[in-house]
Protein backbone atom coordinates (compact mmCIF):
# COMPACT_ATOMS: atom_id res chain seq x y z
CA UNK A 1 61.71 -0.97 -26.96
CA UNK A 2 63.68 -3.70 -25.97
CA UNK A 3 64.50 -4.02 -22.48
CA UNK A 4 66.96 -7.54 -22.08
CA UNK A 5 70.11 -8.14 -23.98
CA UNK A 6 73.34 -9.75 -23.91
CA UNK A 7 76.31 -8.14 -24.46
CA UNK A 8 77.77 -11.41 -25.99
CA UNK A 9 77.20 -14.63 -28.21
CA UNK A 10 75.52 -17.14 -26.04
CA UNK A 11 77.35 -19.53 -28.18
CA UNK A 12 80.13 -19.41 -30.86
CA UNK A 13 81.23 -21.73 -33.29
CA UNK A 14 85.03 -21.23 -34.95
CA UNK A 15 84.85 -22.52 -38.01
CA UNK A 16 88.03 -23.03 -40.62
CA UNK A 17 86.45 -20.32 -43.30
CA UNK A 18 87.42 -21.13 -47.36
CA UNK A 19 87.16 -18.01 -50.09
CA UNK A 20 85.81 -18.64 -52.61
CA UNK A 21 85.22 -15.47 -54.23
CA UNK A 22 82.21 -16.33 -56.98
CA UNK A 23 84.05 -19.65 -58.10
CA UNK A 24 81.24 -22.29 -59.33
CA UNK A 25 82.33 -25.59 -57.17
CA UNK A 26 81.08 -28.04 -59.55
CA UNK A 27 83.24 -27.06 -62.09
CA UNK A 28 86.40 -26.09 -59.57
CA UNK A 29 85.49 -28.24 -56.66
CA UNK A 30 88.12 -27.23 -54.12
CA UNK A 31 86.15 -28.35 -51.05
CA UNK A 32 85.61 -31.81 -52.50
CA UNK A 33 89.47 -33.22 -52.62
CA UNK A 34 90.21 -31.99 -49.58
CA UNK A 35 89.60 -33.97 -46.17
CA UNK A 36 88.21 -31.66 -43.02
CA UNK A 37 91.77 -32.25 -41.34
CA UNK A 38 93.67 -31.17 -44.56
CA UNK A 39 91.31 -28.16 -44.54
CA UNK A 40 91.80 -27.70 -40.92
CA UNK A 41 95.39 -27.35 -40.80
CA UNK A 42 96.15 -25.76 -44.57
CA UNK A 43 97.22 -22.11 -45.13
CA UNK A 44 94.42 -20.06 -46.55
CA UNK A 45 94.73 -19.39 -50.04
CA UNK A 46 93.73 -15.76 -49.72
CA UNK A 47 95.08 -12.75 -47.13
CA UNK A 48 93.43 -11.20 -44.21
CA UNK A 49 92.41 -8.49 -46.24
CA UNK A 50 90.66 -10.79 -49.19
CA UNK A 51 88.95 -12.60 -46.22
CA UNK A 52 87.73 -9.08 -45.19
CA UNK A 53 86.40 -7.43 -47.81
CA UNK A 54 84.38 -11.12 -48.71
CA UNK A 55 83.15 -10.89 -45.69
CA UNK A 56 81.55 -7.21 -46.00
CA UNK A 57 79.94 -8.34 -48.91
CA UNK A 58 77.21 -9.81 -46.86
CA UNK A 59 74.26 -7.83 -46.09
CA UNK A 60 73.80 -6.94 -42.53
CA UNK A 61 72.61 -3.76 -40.49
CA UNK A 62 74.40 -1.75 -38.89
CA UNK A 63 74.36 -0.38 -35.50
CA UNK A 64 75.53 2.10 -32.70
CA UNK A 65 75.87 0.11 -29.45
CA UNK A 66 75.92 3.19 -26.89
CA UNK A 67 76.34 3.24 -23.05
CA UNK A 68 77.35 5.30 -19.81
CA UNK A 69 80.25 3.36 -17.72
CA UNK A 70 80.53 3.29 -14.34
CA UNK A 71 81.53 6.96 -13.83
CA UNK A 72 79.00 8.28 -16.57
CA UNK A 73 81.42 8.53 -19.33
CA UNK A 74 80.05 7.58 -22.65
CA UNK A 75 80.96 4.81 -24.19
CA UNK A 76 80.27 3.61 -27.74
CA UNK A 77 80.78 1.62 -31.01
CA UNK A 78 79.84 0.80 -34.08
CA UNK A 79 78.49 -2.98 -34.33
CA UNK A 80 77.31 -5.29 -36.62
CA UNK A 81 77.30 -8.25 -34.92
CA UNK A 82 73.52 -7.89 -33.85
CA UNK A 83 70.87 -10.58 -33.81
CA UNK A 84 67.71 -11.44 -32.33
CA UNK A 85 67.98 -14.48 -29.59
CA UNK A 86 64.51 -14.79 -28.46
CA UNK A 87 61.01 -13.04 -28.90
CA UNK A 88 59.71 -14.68 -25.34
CA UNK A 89 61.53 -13.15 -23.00
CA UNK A 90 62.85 -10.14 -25.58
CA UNK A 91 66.34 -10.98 -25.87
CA UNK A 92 69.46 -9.83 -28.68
CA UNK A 93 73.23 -10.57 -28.71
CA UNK A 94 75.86 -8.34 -30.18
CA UNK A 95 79.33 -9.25 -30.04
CA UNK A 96 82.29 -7.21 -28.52
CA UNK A 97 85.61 -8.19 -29.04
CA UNK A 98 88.16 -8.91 -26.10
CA UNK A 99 90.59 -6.45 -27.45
CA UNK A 100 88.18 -3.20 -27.44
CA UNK A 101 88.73 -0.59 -25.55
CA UNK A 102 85.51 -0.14 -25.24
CA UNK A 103 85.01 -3.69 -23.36
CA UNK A 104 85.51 -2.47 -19.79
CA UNK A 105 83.32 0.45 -19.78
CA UNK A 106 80.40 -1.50 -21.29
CA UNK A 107 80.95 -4.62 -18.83
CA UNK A 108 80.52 -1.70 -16.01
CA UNK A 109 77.64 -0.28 -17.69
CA UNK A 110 73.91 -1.53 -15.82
CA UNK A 111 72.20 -0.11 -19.77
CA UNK A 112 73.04 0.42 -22.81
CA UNK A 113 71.56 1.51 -26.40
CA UNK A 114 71.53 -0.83 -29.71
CA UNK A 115 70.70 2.10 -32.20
CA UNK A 116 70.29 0.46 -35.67
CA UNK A 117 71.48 3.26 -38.40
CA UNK A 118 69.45 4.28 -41.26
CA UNK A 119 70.51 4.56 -44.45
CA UNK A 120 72.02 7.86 -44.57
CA UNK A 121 74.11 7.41 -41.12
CA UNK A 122 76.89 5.77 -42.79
CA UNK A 123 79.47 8.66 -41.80
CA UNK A 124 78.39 8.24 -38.24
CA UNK A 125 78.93 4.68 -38.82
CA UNK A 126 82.60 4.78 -39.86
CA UNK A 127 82.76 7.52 -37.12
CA UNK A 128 82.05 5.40 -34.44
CA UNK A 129 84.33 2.68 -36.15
CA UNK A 130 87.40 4.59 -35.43
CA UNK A 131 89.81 4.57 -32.83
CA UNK A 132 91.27 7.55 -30.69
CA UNK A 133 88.86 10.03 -31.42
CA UNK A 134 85.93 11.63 -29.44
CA UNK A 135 83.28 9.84 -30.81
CA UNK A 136 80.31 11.36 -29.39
CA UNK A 137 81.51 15.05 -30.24
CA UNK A 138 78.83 16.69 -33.23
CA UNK A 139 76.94 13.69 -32.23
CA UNK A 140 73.34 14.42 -31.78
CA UNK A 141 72.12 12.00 -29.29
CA UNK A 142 69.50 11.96 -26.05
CA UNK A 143 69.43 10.43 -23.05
CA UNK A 144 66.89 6.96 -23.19
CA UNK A 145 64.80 6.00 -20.66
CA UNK A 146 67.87 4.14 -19.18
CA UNK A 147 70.02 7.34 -19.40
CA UNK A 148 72.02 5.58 -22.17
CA UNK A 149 72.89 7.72 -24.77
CA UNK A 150 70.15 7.78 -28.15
CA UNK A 151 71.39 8.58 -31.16
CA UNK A 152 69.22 11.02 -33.19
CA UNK A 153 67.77 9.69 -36.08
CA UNK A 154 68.11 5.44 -35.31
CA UNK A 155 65.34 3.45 -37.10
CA UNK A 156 64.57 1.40 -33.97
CA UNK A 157 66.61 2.09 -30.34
CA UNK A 158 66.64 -1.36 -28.18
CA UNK A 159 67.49 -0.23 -24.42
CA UNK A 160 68.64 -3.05 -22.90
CA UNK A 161 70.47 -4.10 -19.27
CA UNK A 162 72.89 -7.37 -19.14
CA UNK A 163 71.30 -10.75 -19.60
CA UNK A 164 74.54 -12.55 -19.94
CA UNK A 165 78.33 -12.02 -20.76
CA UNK A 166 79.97 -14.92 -22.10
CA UNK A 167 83.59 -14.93 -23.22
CA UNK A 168 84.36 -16.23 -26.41
């Protein structure tokens, strides 16, 4: 078990992103006649929701990020924005964005809990995913070591206090 983490990126790169949804680009080379500023600056040829759904086509785990805030309310999410940093000291990242609602009572939290789902936790998945609901209700979960909340049946639980927030 895990016991440093960062609640953010320690560095983040924005990239212009092109879709190209399974084209071949040596026979439809739309990258090549293009120069980086053209790129840069062009609409994207697809819509917010194209960009999404390409983008859930990669294969990631997926992840409960669990914590008590300052008063001992719980406070979770789910997250897939989880990565190893560094083996020596233990260190992950997972990324939170600015507009959550969850932000401020994880930046108040001293621990939380990175549960990473198995297979067959995909409804508590899209539970955690939504907004305005209780999402810890029916929930089976324990208290870690930390006191952050557990979620029954995680393939691995990382319990982890703040290395370093970064804003970006």
């Amino acid at each position: 078990v895990g016991r440093y983490g960062s609640i953010a990126c320690r560095r983040c790169m924005v990239i212009t992103a092109r879709l190209h949804c399974g084209l071949d680009l040596l026979k439809d080379p739309m990258s090549l006649t293009s120069t980086p500023s053209s790129v840069a600056t062009a609409e994207p040829p697809f819509s917010t929701d194209e960009f999404r759904s390409a983008l859930g086509q990669f294969a990631t785990g997926v992840t409960i990020v669990t914590a008590r805030d300052a008063q001992g309310h719980l406070v979770g999410l789910t997250a897939n924005s989880f990565s190893s940093v560094s083996l020596a000291p233990p260190l992950v990242l997972w990324c939170l964005s600015a507009k959550s609602s969850a932000l401020a009572g994880f930046q108040s939290a001293t621990h939380y809990a990175i549960n990473v789902l198995a297979a067959d936790q995909r409804l508590l998945a899209e539970r955690f995913a939504k907004k305005g609901i209780g999402r810890f209700e029916g929930t089976p979960w324990r208290p870690g070591l930390t006191g952050s909340p557990v979620i029954d049946g995680a393939v691995a639980v990382f319990e982890c206090s703040h290395h370093q927030l970064m804003e970006a």
